[in-house]
C-alpha atoms as a PDB file:
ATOM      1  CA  UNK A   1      38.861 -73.108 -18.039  1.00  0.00           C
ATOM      2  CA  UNK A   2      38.899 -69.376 -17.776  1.00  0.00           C
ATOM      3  CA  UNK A   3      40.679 -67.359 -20.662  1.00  0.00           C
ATOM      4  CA  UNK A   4      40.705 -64.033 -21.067  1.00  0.00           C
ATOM      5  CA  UNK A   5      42.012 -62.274 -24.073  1.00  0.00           C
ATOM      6  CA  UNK A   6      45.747 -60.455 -23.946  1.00  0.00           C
ATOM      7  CA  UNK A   7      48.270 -58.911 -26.037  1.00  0.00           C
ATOM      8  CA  UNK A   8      51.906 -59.650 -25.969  1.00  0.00           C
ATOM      9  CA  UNK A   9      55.206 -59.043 -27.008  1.00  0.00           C
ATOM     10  CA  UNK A  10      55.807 -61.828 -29.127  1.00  0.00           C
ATOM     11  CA  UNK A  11      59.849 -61.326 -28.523  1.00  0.00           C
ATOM     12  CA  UNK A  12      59.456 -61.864 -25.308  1.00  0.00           C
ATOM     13  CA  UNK A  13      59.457 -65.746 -26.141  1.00  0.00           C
ATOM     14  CA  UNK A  14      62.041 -67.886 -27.758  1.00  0.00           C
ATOM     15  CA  UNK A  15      62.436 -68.134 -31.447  1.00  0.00           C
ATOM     16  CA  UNK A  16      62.314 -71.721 -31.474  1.00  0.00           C
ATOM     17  CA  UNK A  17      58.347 -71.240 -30.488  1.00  0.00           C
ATOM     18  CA  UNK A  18      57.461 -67.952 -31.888  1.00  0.00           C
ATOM     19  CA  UNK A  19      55.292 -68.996 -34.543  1.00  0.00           C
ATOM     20  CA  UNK A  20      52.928 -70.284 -32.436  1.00  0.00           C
ATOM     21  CA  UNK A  21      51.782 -66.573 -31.980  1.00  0.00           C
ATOM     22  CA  UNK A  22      51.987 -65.643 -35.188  1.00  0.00           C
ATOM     23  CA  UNK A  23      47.963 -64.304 -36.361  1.00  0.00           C
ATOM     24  CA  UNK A  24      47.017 -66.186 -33.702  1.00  0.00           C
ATOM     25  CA  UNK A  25      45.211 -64.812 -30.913  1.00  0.00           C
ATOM     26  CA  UNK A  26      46.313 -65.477 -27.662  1.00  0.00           C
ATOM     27  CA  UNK A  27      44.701 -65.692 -24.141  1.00  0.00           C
ATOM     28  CA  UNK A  28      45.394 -66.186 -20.401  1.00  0.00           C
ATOM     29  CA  UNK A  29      44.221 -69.327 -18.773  1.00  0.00           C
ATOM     30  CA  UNK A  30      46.655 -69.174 -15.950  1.00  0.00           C
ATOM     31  CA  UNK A  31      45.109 -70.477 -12.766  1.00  0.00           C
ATOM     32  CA  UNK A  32      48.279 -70.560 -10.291  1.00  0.00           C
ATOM     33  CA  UNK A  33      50.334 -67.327  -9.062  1.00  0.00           C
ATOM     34  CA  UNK A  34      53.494 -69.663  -9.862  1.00  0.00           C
ATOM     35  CA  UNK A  35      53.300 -69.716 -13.739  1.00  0.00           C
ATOM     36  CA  UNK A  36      51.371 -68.611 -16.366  1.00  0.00           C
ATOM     37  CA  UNK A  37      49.751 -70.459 -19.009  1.00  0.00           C
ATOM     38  CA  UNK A  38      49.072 -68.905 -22.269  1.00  0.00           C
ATOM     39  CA  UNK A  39      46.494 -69.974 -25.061  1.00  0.00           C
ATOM     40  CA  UNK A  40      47.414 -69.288 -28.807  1.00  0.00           C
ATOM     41  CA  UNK A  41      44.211 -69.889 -30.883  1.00  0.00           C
ATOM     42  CA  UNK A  42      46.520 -71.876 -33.200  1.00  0.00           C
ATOM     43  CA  UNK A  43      46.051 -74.421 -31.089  1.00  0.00           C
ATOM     44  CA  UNK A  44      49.140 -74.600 -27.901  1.00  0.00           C
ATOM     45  CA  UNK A  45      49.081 -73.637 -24.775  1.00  0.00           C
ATOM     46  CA  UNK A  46      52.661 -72.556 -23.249  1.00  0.00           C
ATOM     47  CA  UNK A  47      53.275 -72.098 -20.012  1.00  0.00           C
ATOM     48  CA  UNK A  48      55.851 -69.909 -18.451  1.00  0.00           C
ATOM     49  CA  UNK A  49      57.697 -70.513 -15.053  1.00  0.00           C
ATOM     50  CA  UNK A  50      60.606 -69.891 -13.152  1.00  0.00           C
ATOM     51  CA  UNK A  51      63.942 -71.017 -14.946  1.00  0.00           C
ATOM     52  CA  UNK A  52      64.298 -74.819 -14.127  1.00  0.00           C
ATOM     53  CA  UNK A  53      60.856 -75.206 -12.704  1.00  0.00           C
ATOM     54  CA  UNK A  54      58.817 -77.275 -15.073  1.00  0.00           C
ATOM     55  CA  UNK A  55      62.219 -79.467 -16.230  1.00  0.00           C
ATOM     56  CA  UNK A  56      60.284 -82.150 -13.982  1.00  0.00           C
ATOM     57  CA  UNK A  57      56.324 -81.587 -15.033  1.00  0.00           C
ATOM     58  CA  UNK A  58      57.483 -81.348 -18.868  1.00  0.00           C
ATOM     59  CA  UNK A  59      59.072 -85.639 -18.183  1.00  0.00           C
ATOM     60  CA  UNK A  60      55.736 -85.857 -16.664  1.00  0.00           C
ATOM     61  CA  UNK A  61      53.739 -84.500 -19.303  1.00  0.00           C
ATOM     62  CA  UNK A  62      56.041 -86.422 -21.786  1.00  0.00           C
ATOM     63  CA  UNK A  63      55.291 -89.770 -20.109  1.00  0.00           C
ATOM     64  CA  UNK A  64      51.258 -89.044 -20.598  1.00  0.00           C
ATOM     65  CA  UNK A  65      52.063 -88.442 -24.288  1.00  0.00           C
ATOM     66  CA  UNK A  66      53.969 -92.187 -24.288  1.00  0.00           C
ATOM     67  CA  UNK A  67      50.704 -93.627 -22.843  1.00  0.00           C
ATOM     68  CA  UNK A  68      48.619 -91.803 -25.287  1.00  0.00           C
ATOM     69  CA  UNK A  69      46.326 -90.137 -22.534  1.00  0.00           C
ATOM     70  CA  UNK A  70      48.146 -86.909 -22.236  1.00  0.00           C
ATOM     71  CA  UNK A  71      48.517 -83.902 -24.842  1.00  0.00           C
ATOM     72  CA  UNK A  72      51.116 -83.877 -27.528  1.00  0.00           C
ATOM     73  CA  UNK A  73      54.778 -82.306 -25.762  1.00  0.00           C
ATOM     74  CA  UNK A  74      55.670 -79.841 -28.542  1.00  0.00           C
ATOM     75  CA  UNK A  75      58.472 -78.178 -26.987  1.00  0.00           C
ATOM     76  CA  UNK A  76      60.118 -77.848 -23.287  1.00  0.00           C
ATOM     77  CA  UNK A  77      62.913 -74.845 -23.725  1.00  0.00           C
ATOM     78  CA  UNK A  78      64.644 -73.532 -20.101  1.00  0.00           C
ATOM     79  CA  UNK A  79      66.503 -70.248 -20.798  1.00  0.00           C
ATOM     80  CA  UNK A  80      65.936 -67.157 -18.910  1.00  0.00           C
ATOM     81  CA  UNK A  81      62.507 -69.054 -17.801  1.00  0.00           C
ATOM     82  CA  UNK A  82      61.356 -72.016 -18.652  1.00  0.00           C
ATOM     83  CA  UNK A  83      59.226 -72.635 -21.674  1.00  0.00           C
ATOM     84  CA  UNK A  84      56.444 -75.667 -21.711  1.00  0.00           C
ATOM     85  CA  UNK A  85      54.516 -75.958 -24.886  1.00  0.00           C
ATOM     86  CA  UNK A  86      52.005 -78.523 -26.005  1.00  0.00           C
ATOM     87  CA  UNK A  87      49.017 -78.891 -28.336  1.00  0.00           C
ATOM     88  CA  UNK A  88      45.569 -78.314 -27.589  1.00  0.00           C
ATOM     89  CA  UNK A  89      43.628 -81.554 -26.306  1.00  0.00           C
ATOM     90  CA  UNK A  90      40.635 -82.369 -28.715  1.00  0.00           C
ATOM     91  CA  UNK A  91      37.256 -81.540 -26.955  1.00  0.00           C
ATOM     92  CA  UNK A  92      36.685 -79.650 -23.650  1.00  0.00           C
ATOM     93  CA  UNK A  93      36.786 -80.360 -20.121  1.00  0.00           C
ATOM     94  CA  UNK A  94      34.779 -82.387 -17.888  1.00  0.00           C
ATOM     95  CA  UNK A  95      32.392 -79.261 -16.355  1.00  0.00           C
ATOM     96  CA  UNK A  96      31.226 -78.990 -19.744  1.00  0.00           C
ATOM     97  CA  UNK A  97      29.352 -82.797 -19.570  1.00  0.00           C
ATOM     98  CA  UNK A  98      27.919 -81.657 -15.983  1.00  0.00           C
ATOM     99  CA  UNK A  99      24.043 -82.577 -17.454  1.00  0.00           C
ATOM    100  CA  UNK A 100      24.772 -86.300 -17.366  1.00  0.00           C
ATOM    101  CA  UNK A 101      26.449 -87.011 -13.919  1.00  0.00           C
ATOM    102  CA  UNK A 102      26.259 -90.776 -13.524  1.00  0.00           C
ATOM    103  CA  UNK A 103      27.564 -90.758 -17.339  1.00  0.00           C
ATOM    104  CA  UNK A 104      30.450 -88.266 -16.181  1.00  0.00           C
ATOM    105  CA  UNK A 105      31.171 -90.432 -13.461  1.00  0.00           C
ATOM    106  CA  UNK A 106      31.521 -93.788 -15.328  1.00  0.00           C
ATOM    107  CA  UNK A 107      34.012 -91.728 -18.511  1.00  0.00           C
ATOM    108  CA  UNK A 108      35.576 -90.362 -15.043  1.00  0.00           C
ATOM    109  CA  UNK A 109      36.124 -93.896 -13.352  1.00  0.00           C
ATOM    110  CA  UNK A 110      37.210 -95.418 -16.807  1.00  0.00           C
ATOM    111  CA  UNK A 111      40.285 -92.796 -17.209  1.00  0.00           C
ATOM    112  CA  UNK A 112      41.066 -93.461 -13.573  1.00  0.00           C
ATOM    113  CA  UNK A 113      41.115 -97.037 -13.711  1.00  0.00           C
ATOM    114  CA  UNK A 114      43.430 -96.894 -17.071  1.00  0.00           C
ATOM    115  CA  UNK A 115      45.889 -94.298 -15.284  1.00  0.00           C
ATOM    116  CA  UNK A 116      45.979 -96.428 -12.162  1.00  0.00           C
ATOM    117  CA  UNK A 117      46.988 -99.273 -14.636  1.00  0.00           C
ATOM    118  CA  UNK A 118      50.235 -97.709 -15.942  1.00  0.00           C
ATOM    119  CA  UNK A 119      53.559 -99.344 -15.517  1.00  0.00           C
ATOM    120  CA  UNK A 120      55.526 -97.149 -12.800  1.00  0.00           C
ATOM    121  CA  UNK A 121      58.854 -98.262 -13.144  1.00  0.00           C
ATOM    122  CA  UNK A 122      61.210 -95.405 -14.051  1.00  0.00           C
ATOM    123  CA  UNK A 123      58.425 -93.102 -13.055  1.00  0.00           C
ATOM    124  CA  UNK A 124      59.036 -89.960 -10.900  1.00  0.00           C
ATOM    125  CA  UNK A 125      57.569 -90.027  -7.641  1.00  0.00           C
ATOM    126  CA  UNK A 126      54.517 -87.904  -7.173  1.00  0.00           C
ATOM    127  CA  UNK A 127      54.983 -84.371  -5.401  1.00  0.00           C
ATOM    128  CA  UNK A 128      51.893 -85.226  -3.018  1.00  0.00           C
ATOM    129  CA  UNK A 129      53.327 -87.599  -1.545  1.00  0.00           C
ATOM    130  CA  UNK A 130      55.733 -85.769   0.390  1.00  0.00           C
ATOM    131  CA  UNK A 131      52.976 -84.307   2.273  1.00  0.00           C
ATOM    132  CA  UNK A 132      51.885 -87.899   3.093  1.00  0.00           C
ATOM    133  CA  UNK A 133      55.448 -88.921   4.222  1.00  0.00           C
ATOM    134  CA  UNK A 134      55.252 -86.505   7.347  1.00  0.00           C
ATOM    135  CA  UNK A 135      51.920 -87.801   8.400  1.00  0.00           C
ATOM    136  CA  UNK A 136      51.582 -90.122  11.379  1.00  0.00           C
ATOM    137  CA  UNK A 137      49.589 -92.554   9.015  1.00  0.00           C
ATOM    138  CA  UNK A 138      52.145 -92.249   6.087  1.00  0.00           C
ATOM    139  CA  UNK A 139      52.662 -96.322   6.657  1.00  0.00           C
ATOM    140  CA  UNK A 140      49.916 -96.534   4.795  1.00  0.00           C
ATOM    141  CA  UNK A 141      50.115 -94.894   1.724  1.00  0.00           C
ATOM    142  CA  UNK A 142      51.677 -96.446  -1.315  1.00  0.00           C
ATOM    143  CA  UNK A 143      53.625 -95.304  -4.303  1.00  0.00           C
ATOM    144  CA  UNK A 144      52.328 -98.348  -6.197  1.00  0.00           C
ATOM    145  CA  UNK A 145      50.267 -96.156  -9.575  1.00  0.00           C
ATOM    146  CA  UNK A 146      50.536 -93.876 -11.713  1.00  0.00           C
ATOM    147  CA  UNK A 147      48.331 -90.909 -10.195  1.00  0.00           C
ATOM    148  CA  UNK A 148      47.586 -87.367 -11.873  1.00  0.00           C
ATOM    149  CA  UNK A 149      48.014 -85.887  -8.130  1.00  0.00           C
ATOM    150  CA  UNK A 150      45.230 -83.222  -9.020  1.00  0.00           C
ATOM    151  CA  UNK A 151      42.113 -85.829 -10.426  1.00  0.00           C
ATOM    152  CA  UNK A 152      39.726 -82.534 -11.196  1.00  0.00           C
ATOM    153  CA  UNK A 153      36.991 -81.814 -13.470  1.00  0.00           C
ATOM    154  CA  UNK A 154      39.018 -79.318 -15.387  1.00  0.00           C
ATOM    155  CA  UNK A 155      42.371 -81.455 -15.807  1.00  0.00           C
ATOM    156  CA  UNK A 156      40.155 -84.278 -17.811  1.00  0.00           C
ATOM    157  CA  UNK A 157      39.041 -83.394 -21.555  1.00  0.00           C
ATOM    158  CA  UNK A 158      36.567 -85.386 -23.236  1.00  0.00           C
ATOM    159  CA  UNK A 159      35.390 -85.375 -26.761  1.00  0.00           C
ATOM    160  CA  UNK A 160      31.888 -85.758 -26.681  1.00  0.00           C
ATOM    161  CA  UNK A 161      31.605 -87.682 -24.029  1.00  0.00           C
ATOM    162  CA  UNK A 162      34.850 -90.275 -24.536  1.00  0.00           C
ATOM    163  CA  UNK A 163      38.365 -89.540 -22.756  1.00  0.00           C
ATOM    164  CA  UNK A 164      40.566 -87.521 -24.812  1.00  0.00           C
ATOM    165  CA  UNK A 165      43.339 -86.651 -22.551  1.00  0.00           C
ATOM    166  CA  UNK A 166      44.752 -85.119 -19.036  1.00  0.00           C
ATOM    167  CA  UNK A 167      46.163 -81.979 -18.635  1.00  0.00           C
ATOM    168  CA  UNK A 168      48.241 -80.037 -16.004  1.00  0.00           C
ATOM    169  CA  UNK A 169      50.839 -83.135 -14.692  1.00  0.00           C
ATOM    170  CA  UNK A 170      52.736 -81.176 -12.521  1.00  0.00           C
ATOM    171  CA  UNK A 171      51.694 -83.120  -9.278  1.00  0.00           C
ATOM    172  CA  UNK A 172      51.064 -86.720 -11.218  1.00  0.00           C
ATOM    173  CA  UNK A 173      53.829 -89.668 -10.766  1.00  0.00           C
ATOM    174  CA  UNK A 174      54.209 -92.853  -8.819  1.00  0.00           C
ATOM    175  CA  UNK A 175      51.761 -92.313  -5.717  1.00  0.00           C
ATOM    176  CA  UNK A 176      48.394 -93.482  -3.733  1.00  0.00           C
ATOM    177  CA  UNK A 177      45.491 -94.218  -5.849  1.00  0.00           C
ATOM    178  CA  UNK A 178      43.291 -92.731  -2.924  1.00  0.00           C
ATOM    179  CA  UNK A 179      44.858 -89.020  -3.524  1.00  0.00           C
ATOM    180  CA  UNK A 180      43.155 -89.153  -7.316  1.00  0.00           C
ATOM    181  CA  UNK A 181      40.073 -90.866  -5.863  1.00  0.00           C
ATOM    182  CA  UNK A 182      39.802 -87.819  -2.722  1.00  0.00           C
ATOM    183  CA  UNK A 183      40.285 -85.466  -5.894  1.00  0.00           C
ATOM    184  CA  UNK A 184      37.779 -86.779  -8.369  1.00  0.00           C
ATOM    185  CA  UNK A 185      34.905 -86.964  -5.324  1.00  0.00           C
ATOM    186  CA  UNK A 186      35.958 -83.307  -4.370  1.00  0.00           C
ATOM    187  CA  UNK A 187      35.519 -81.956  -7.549  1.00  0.00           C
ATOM    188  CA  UNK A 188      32.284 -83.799  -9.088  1.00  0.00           C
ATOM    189  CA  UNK A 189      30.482 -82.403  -5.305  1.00  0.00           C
ATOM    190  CA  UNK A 190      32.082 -78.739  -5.895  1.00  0.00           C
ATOM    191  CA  UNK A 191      31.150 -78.725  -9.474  1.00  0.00           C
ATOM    192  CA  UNK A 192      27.541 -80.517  -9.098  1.00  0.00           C
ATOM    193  CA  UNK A 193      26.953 -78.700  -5.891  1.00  0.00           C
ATOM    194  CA  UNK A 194      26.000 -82.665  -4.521  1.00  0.00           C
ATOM    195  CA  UNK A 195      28.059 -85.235  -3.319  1.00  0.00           C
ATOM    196  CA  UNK A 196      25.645 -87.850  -4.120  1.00  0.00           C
ATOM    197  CA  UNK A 197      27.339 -89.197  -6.419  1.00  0.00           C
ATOM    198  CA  UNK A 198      30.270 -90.199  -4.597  1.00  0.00           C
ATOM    199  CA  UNK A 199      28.768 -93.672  -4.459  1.00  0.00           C
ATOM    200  CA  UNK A 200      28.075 -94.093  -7.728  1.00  0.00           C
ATOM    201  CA  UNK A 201      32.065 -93.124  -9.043  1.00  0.00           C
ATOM    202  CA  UNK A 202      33.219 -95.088  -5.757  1.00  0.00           C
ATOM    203  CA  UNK A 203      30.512 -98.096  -7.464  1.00  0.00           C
ATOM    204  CA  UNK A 204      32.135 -97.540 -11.076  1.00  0.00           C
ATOM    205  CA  UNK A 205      36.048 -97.263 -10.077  1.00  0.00           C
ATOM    206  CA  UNK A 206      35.481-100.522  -8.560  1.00  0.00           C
ATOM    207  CA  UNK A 207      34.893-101.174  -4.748  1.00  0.00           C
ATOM    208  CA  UNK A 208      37.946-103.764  -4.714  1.00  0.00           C
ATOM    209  CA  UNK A 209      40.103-101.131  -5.931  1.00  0.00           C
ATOM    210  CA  UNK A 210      40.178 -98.923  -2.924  1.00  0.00           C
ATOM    211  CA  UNK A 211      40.147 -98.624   1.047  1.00  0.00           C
ATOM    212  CA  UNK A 212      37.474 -96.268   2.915  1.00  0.00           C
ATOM    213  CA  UNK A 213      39.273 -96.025   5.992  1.00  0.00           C
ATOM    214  CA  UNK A 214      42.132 -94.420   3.546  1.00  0.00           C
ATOM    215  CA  UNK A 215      40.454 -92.546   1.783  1.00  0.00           C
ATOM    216  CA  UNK A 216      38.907 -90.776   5.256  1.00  0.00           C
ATOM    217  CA  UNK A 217      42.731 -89.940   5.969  1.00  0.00           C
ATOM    218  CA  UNK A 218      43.187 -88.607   2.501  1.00  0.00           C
ATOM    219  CA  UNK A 219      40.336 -86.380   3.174  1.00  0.00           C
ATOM    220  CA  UNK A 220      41.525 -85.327   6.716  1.00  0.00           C
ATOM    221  CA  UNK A 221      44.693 -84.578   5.857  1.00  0.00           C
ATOM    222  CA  UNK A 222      43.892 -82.586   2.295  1.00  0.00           C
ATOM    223  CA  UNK A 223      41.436 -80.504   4.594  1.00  0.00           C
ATOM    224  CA  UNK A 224      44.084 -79.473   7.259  1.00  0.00           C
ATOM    225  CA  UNK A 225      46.932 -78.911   4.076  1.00  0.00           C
END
């Protein structure tokens, strides 16, 4: 994750979560045009959005905390924008463990298979899937797990080497298990440079646990999105 070293205006941000700034130094991480994610050094990130705009990702990011795979919710404050705060994830993410890829691969397929395992009841439905509804194969996706909706290297932190948490819900809910599985294969070949390892996560997920012929339209219809 790419941070790079800012100043700010420390009253630009409610009192409630000023502290956090406070001879700290602080860094942007943001990735997305949408929002911007801040780094404090005393260990939060806080991201900033649109008033109203991450009132759905911060119940998202509060039901990862509840399952104990997700970073602790500090703070979610909507005022003139909206506020999401939580504390730094122990360890660092996955494209730091790239010199061991059939080990990545199994921590990978472990986390996935434990997500995928969540109760979904009560759980929001997943943002990808409305781009699934309006496809002429959406009969065959299911809402059925809990998905992260954006499975990539950098969203998974490990501490040395075992799963510490997931990061960045803002597309996860009730979805297809084959939208985290396109994900995961995408970014192990973009971050390897190789997708020969797509057999061996496909191997470690668990062959009984997913459909090729699905996963093909997952993969057809991310390329065309």
């Amino acid at each position: 994750m790419q941070k790079t070293e800012i100043q700010i205006n420390i009253n630009d941000f409610p009192n409630k979560i000023q502290y956090i700034f406070e001879n700290a130094r602080v860094y942007d991480s943001s990735s997305h045009p949408s929002n911007t994610v801040l780094y404090s050094d005393s260990g939060y990130y806080i991201k900033t959005a649109e008033r109203g705009s991450l009132a759905e990702e911060a119940e998202r990011a509060r039901l990862f905390e509840m399952y104990g795979i997700g970073a602790d919710v500090v703070s979610y404050i909507s005022e003139d924008k909206d506020f999401l705060v939580t504390r730094e994830a122990r360890g660092e993410d996955c494209t730091h463990y790239l010199d061991d890829p059939e080990r990545l691969c199994g921590v990978l397929a472990e986390a996935m298979r434990f997500l995928h395992s969540r109760p979904v009841d009560g759980v929001p439905v997943s943002p990808c899937m409305e781009l699934y509804s309006k496809s002429p194969q959406s009969g065959l996706f299911r809402q059925d797990v809990f998905i992260h909706g954006d499975f990539c290297l950098p969203n998974v932190i490990l501490d040395n080497w075992k799963f510490s948490a997931f990061i960045d819900f803002g597309l996860s809910g009730a979805g297809d298990r084959h939208i985290d599985i396109y994900w995961v294969l995408w970014s192990l070949a973009y971050n390897l440079k190789t997708d020969k390892y797509t057999d061996c996560f496909l191997e470690l997920y668990g062959k009984e646990n997913y459909d090729r012929v699905i996963l093909k339209i997952v993969s057809e219809i991310e390329s065309q999105a």
